[in-house]
PDB file of N, CA and C in Angstrom:
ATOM      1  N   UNK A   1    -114.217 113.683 -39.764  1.00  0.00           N
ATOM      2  CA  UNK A   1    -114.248 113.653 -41.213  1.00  0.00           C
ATOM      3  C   UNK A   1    -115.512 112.948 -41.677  1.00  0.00           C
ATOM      4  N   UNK A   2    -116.039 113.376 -42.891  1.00  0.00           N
ATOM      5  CA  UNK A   2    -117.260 112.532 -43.516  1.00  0.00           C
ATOM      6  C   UNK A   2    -117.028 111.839 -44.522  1.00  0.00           C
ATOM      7  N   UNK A   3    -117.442 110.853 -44.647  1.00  0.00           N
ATOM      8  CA  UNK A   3    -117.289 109.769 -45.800  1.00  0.00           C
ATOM      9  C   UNK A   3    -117.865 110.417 -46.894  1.00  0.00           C
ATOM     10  N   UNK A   4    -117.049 109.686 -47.887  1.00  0.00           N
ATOM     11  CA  UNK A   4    -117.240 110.239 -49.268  1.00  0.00           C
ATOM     12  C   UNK A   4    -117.914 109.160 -49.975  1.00  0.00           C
ATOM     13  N   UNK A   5    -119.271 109.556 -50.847  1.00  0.00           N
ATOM     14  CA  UNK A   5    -119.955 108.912 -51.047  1.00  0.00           C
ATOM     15  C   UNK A   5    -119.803 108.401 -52.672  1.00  0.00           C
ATOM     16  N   UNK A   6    -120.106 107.450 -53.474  1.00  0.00           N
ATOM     17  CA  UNK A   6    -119.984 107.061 -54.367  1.00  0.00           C
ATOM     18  C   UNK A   6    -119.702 108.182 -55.678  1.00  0.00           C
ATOM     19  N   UNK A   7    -121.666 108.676 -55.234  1.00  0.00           N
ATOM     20  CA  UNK A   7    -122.122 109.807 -55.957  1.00  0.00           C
ATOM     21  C   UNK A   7    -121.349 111.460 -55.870  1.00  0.00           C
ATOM     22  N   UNK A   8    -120.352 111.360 -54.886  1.00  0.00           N
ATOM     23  CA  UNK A   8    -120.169 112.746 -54.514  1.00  0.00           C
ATOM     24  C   UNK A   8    -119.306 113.547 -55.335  1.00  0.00           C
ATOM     25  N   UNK A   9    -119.135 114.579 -55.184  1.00  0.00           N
ATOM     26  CA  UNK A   9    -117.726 114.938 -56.053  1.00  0.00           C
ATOM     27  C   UNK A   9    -116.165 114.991 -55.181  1.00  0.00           C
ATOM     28  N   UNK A  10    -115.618 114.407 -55.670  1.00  0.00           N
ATOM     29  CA  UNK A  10    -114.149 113.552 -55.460  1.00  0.00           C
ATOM     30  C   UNK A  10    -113.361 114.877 -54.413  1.00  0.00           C
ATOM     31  N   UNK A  11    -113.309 114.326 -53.740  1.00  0.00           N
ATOM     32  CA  UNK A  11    -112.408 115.549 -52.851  1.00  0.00           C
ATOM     33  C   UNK A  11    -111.183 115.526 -53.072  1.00  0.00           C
ATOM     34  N   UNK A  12    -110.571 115.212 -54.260  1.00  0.00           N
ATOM     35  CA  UNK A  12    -109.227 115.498 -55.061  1.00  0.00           C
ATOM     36  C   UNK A  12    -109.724 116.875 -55.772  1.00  0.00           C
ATOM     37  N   UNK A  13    -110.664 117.399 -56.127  1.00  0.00           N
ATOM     38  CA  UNK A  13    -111.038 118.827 -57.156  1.00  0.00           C
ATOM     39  C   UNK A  13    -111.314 118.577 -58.449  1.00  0.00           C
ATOM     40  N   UNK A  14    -111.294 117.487 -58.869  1.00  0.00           N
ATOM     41  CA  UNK A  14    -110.853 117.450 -60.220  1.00  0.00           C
ATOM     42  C   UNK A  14    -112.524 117.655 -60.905  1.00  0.00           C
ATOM     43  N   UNK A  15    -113.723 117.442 -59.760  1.00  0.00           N
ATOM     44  CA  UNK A  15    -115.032 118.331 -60.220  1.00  0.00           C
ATOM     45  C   UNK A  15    -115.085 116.655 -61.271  1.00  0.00           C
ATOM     46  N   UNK A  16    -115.320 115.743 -60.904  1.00  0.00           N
ATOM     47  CA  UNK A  16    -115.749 114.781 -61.291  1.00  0.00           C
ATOM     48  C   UNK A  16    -116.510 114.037 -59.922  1.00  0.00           C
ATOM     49  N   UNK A  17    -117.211 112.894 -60.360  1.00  0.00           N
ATOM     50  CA  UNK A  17    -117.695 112.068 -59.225  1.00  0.00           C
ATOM     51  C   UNK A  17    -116.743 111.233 -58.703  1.00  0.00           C
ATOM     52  N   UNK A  18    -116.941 111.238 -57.800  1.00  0.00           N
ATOM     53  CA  UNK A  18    -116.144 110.357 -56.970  1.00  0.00           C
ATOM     54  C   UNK A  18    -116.085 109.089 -57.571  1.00  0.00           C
ATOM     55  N   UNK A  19    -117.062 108.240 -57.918  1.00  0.00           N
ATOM     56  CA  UNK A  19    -116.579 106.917 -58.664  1.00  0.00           C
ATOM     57  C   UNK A  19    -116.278 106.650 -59.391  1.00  0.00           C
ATOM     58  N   UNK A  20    -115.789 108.241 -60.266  1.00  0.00           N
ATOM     59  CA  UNK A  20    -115.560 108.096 -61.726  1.00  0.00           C
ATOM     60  C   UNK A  20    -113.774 108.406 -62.180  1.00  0.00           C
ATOM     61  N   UNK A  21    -113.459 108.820 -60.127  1.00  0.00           N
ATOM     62  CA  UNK A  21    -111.933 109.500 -60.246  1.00  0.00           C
ATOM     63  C   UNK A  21    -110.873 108.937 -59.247  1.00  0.00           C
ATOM     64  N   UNK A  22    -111.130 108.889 -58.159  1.00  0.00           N
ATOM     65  CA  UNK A  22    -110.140 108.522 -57.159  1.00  0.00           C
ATOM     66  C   UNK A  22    -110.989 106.529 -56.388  1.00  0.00           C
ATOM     67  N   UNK A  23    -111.704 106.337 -56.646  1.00  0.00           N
ATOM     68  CA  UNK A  23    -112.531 105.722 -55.623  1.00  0.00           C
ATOM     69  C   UNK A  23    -111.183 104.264 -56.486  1.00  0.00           C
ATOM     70  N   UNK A  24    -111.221 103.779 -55.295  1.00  0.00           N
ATOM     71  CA  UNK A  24    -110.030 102.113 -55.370  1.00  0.00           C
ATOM     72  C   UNK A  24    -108.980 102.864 -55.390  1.00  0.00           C
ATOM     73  N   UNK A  25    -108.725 104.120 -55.479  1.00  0.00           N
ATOM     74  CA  UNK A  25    -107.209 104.656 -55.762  1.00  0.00           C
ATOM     75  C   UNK A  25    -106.725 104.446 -54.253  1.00  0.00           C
ATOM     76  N   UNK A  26    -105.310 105.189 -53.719  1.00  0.00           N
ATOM     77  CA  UNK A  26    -105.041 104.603 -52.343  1.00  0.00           C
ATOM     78  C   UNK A  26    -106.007 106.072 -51.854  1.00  0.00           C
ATOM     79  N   UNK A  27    -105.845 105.967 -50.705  1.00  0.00           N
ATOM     80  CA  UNK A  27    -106.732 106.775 -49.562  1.00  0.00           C
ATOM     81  C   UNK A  27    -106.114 108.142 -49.599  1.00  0.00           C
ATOM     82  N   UNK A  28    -104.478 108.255 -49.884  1.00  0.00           N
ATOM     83  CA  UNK A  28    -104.118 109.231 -49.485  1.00  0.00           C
ATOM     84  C   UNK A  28    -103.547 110.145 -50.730  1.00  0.00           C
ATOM     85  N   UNK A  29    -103.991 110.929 -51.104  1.00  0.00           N
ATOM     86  CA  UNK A  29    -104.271 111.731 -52.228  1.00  0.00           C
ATOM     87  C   UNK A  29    -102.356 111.984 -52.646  1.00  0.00           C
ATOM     88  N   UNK A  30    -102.364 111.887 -54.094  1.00  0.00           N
ATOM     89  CA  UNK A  30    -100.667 111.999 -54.055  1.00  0.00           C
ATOM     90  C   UNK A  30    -100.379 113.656 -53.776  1.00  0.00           C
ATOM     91  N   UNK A  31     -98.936 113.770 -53.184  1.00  0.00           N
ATOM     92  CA  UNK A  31     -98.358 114.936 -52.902  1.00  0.00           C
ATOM     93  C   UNK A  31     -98.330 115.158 -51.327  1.00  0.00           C
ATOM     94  N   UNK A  32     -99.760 114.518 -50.463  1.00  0.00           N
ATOM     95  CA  UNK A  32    -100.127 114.802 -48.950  1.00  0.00           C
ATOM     96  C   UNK A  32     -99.200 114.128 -48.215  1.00  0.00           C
ATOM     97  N   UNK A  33     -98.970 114.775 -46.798  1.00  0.00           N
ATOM     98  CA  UNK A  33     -97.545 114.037 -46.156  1.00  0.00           C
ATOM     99  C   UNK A  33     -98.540 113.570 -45.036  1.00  0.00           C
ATOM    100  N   UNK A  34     -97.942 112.549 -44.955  1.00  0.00           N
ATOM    101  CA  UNK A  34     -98.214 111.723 -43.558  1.00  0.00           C
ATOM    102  C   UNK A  34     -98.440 112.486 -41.919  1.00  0.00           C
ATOM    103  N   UNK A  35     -99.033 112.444 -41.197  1.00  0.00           N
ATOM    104  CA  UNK A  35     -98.307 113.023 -39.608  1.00  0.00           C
ATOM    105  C   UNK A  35     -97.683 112.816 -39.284  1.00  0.00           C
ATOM    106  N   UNK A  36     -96.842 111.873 -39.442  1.00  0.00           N
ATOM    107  CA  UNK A  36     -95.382 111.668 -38.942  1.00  0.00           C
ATOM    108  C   UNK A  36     -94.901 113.113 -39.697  1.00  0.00           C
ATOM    109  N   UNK A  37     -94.388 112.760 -40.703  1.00  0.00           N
ATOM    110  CA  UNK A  37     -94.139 113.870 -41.956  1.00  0.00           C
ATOM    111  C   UNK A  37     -93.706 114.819 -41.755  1.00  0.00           C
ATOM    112  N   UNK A  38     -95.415 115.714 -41.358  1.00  0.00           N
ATOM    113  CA  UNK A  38     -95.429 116.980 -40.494  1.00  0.00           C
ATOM    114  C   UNK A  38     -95.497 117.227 -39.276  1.00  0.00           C
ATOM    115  N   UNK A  39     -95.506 116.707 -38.441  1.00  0.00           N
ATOM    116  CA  UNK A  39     -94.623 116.417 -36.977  1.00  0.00           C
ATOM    117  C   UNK A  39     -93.290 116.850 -37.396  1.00  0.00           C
ATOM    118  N   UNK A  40     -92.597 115.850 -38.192  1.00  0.00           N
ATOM    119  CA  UNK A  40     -91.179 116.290 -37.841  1.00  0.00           C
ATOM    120  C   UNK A  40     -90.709 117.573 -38.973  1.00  0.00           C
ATOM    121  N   UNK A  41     -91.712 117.957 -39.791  1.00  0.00           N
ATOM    122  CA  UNK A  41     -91.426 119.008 -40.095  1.00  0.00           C
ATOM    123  C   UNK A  41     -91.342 120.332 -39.029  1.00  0.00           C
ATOM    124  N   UNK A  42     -92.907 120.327 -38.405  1.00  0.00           N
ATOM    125  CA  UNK A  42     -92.829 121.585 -37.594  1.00  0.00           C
ATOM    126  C   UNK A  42     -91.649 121.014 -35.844  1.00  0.00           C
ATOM    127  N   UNK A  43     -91.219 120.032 -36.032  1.00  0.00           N
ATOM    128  CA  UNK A  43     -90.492 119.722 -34.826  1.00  0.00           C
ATOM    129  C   UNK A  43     -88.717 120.638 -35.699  1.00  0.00           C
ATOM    130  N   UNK A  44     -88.352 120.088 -36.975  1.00  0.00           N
ATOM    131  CA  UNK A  44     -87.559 121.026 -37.708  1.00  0.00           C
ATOM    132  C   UNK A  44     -87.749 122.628 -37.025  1.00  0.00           C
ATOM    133  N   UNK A  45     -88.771 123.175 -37.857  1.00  0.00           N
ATOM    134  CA  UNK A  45     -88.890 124.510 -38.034  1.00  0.00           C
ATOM    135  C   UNK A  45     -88.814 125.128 -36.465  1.00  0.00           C
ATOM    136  N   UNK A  46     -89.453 124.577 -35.065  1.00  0.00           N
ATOM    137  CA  UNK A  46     -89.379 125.244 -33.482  1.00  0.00           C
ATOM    138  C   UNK A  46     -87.753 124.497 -33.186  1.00  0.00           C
ATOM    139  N   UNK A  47     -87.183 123.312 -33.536  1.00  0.00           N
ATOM    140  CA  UNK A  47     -85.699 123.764 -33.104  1.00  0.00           C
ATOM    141  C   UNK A  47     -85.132 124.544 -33.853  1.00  0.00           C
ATOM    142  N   UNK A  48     -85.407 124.881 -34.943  1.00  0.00           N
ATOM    143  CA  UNK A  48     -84.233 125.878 -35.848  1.00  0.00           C
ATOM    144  C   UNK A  48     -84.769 127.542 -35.198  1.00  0.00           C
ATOM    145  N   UNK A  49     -86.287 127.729 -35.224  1.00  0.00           N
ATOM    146  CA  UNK A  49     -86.068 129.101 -34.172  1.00  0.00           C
ATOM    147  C   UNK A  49     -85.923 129.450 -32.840  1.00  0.00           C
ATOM    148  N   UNK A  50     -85.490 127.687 -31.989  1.00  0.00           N
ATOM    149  CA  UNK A  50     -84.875 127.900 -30.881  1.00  0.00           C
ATOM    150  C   UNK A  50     -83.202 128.115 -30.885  1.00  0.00           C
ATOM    151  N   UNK A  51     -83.117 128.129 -31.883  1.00  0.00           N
ATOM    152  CA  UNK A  51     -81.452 127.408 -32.309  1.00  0.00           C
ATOM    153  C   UNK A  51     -80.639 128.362 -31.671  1.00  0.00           C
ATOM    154  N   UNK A  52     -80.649 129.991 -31.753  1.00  0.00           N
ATOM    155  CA  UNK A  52     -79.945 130.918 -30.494  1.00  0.00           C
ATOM    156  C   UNK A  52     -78.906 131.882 -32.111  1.00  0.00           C
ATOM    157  N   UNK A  53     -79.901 131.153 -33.633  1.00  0.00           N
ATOM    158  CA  UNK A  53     -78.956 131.660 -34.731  1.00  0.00           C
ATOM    159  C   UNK A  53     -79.436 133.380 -35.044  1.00  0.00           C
ATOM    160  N   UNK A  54     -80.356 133.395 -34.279  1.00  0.00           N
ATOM    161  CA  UNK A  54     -80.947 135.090 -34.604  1.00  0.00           C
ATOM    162  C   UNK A  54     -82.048 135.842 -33.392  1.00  0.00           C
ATOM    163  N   UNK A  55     -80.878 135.710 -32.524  1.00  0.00           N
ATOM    164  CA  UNK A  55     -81.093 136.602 -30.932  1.00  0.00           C
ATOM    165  C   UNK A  55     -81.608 137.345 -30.617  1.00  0.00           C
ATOM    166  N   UNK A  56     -81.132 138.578 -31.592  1.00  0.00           N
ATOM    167  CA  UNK A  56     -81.466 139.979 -31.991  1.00  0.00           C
ATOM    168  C   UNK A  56     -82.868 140.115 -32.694  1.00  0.00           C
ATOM    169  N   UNK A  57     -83.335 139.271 -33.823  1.00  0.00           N
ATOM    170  CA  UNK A  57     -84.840 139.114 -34.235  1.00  0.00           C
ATOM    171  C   UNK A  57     -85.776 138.790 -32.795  1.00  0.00           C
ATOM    172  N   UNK A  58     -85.155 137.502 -32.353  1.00  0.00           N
ATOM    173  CA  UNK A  58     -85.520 137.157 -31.324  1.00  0.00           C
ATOM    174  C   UNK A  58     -86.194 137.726 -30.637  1.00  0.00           C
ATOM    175  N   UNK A  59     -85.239 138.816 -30.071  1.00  0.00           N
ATOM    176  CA  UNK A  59     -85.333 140.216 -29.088  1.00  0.00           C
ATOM    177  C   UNK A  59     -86.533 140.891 -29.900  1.00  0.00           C
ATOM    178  N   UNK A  60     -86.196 141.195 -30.725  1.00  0.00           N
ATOM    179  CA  UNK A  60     -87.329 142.343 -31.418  1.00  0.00           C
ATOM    180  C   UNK A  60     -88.607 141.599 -31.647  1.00  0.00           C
ATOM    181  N   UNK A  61     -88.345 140.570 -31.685  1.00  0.00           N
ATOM    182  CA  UNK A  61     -89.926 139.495 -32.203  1.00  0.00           C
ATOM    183  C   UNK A  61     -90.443 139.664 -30.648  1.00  0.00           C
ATOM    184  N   UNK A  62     -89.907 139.466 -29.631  1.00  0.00           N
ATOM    185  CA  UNK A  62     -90.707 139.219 -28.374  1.00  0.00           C
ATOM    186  C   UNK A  62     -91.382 140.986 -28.097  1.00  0.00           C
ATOM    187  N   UNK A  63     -90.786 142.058 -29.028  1.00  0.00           N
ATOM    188  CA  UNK A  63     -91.170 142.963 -28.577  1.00  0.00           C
ATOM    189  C   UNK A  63     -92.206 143.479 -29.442  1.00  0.00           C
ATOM    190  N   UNK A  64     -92.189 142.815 -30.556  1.00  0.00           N
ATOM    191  CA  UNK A  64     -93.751 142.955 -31.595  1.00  0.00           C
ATOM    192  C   UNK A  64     -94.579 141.961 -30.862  1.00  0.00           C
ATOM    193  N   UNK A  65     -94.223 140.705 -30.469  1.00  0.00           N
ATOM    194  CA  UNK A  65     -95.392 139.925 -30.106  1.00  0.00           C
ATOM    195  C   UNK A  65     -96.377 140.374 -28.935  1.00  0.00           C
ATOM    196  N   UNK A  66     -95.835 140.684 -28.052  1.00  0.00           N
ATOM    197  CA  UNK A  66     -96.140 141.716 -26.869  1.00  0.00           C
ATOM    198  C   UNK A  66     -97.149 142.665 -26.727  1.00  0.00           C
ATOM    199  N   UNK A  67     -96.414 143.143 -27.521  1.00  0.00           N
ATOM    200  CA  UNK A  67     -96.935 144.364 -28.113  1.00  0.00           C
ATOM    201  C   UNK A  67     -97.242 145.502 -26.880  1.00  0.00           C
ATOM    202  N   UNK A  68     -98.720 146.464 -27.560  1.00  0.00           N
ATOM    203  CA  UNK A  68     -98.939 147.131 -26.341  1.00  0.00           C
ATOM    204  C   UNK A  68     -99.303 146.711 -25.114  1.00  0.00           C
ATOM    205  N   UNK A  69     -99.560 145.461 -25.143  1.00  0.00           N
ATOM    206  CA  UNK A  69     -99.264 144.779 -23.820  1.00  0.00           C
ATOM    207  C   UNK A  69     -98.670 145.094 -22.710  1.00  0.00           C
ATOM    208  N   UNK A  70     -97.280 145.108 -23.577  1.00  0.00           N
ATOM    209  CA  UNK A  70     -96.134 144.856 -22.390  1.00  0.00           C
ATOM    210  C   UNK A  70     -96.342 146.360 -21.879  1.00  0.00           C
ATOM    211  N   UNK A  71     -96.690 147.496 -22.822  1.00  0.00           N
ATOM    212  CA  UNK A  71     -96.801 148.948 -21.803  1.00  0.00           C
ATOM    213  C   UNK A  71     -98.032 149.037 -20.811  1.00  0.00           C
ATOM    214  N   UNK A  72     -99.338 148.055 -20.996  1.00  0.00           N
ATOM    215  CA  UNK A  72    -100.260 148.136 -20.117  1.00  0.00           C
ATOM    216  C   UNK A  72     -99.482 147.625 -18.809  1.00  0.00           C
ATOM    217  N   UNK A  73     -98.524 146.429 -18.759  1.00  0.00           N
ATOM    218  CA  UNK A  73     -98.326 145.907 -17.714  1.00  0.00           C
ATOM    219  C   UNK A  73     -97.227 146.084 -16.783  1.00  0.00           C
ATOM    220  N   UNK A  74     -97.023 145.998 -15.279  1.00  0.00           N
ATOM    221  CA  UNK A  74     -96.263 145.778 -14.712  1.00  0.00           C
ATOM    222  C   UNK A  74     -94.597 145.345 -15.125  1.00  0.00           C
ATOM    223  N   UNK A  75     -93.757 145.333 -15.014  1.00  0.00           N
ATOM    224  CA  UNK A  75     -92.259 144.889 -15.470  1.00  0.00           C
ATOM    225  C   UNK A  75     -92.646 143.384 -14.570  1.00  0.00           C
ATOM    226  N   UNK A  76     -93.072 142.971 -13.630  1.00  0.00           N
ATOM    227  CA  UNK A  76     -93.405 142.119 -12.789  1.00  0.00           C
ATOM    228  C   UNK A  76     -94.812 140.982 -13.171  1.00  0.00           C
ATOM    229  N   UNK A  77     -95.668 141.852 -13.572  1.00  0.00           N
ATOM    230  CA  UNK A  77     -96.675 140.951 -14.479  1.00  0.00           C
ATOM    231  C   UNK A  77     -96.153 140.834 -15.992  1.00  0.00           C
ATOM    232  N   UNK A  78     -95.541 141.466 -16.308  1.00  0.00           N
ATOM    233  CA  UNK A  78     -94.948 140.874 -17.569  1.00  0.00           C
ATOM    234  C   UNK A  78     -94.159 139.556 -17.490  1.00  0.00           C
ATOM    235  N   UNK A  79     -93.134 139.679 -16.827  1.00  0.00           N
ATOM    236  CA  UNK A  79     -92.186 138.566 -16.825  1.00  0.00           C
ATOM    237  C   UNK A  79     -93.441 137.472 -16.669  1.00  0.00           C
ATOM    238  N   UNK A  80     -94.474 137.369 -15.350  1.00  0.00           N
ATOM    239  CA  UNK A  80     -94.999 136.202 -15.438  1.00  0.00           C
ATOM    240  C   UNK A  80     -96.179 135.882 -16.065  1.00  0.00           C
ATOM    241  N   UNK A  81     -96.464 136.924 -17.327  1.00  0.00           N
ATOM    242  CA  UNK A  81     -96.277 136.532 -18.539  1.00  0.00           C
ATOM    243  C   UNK A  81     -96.175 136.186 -18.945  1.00  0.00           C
ATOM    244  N   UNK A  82     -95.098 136.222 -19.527  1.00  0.00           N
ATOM    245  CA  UNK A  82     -93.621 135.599 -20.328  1.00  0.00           C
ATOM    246  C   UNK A  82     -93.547 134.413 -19.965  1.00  0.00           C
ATOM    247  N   UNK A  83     -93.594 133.452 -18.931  1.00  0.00           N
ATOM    248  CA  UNK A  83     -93.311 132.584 -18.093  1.00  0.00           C
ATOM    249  C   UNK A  83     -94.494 131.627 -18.253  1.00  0.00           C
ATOM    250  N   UNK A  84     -95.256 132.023 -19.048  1.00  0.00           N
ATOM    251  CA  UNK A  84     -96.229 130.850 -18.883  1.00  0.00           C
ATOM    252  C   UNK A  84     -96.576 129.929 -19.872  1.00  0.00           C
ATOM    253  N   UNK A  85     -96.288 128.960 -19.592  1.00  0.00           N
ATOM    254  CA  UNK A  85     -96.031 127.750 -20.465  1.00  0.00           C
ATOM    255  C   UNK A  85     -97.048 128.536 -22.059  1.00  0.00           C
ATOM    256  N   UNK A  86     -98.687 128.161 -22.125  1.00  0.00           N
ATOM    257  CA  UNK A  86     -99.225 128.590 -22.482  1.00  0.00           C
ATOM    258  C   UNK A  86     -98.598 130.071 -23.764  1.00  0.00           C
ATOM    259  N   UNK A  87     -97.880 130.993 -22.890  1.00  0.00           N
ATOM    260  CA  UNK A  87     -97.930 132.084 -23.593  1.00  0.00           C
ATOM    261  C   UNK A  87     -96.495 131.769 -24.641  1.00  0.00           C
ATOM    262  N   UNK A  88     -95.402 130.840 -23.808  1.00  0.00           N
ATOM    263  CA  UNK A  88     -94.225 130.049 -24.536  1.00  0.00           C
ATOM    264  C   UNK A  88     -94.632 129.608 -25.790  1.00  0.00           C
ATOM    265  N   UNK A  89     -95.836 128.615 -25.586  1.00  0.00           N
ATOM    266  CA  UNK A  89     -95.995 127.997 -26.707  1.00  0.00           C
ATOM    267  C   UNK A  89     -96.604 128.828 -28.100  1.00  0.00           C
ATOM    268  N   UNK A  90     -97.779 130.144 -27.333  1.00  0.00           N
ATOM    269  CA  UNK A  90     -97.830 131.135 -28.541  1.00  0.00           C
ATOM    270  C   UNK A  90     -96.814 131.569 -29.145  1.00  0.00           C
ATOM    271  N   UNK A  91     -95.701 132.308 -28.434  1.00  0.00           N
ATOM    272  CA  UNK A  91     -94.939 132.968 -29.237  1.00  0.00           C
ATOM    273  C   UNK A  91     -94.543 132.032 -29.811  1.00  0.00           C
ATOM    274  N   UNK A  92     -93.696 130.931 -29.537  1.00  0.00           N
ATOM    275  CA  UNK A  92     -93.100 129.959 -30.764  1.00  0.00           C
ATOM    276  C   UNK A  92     -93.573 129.653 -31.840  1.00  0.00           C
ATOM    277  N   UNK A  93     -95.245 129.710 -31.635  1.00  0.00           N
ATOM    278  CA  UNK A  93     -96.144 129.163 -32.635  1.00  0.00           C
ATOM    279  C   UNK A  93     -96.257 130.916 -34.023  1.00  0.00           C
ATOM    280  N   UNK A  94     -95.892 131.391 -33.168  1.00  0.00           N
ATOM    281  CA  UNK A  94     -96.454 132.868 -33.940  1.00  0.00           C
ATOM    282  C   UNK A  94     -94.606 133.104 -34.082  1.00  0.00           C
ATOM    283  N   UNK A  95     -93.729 133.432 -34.127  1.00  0.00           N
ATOM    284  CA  UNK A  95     -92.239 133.186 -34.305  1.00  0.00           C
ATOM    285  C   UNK A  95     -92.091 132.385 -35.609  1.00  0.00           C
ATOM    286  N   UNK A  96     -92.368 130.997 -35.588  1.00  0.00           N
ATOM    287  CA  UNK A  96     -92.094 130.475 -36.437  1.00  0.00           C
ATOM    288  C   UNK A  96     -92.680 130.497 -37.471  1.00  0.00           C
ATOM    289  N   UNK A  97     -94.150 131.064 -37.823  1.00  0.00           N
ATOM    290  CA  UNK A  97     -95.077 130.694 -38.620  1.00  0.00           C
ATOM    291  C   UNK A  97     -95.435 132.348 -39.327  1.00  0.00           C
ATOM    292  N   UNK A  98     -95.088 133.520 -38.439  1.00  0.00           N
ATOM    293  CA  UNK A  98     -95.429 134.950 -38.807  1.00  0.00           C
ATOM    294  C   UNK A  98     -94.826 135.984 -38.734  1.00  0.00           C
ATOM    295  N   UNK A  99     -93.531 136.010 -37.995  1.00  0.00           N
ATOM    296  CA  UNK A  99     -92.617 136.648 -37.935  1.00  0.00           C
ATOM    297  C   UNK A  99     -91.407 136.626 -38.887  1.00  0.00           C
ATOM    298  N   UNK A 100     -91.743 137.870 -39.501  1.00  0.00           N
ATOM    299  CA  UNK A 100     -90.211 137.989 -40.725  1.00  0.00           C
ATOM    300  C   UNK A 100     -88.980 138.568 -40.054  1.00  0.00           C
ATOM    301  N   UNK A 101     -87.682 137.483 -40.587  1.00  0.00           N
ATOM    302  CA  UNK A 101     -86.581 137.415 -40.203  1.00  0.00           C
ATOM    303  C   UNK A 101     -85.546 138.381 -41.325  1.00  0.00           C
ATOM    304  N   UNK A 102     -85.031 139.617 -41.038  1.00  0.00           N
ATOM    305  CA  UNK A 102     -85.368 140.677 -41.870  1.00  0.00           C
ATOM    306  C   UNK A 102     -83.846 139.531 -42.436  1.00  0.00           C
ATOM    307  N   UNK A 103     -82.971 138.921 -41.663  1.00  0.00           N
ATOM    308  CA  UNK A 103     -81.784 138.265 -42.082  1.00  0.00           C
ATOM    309  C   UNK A 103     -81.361 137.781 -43.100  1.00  0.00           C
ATOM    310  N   UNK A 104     -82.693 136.525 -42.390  1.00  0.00           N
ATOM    311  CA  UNK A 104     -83.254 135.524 -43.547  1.00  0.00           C
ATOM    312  C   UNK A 104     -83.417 136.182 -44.951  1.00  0.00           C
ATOM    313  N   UNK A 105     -84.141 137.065 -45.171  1.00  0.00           N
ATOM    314  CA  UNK A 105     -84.453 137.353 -46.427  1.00  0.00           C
ATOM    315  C   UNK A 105     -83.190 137.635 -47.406  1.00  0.00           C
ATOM    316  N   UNK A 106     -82.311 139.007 -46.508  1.00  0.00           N
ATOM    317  CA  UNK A 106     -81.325 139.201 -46.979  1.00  0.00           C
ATOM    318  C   UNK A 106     -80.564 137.949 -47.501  1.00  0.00           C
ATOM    319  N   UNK A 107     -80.016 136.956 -46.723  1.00  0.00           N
ATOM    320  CA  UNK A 107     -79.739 135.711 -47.474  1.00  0.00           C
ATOM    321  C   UNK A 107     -80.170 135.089 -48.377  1.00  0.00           C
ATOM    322  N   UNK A 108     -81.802 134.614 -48.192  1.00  0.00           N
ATOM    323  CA  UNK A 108     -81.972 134.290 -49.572  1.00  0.00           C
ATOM    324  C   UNK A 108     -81.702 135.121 -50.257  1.00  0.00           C
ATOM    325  N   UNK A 109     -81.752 136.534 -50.731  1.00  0.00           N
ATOM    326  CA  UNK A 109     -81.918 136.724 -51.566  1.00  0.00           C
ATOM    327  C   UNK A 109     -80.210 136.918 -52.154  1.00  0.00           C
ATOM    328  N   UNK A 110     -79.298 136.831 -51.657  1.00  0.00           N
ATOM    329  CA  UNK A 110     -78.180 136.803 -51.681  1.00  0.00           C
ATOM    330  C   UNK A 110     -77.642 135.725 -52.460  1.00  0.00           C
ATOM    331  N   UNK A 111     -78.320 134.726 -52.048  1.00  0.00           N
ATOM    332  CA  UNK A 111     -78.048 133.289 -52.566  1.00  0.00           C
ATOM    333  C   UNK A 111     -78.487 133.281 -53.755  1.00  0.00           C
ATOM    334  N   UNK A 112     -80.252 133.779 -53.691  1.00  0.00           N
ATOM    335  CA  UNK A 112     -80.421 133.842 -55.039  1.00  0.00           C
ATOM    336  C   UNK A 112     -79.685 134.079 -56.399  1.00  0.00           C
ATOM    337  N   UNK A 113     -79.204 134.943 -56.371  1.00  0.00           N
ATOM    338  CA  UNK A 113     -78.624 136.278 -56.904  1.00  0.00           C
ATOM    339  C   UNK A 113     -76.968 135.699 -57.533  1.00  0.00           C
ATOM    340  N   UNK A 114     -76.408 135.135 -56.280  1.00  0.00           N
ATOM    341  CA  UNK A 114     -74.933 134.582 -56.542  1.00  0.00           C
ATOM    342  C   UNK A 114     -75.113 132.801 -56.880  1.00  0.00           C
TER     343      UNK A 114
END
């Protein structure tokens, strides 16, 4: 990170100088969460799509993530694939963050509604 200089403009947005807007204010801009914070947010969000509550997405998510992949490869190089720490941690990361849960929606919008 670079220090923010007297003269600069305030990296809050507000398109003023920095000494004229945030400077003595606290460090951490209001609304921003801590790392703790978001740690245990995204620690939330990978147990709830390990949780075993939508199997079937599950299933179909490992078969979009894949993709044409899985037809270039072996049934045998796939699995170890699949198996590698590394490729674990993509899909979870891409699961939780890009994959629509056709379920989910239906619910919210269910909820919405009622």
């Amino acid at each position: 990170m670079t220090r923010v200089g007297r003269n600069d403009p305030c990296p809050c947005g507000s398109g003023l100088k920095y000494k004229r807007c945030c400077l003595g204010k606290s460090t951490e801009p209001p609304g921003a969460y801590s790392s703790g914070e978001r740690q245990a947010a995204l620690d939330g969000l990978f147990r709830f799509a390990a949780s075993g509550r939508f199997e079937q997405e599950l299933e179909d998510a490992d078969l979009v993530f894949w993709g044409d992949l899985a037809d270039e490869l072996s049934a045998e190089e796939l699995r170890e694939a699949m198996a590698l720490e590394q490729s674990q941690l993509g899909f979870q990361e891409w699961y939780v963050f890009d994959f629509a849960l056709a379920r989910v929606r239906s619910w919210i919008a269910t909820r919405a509604r009622g």
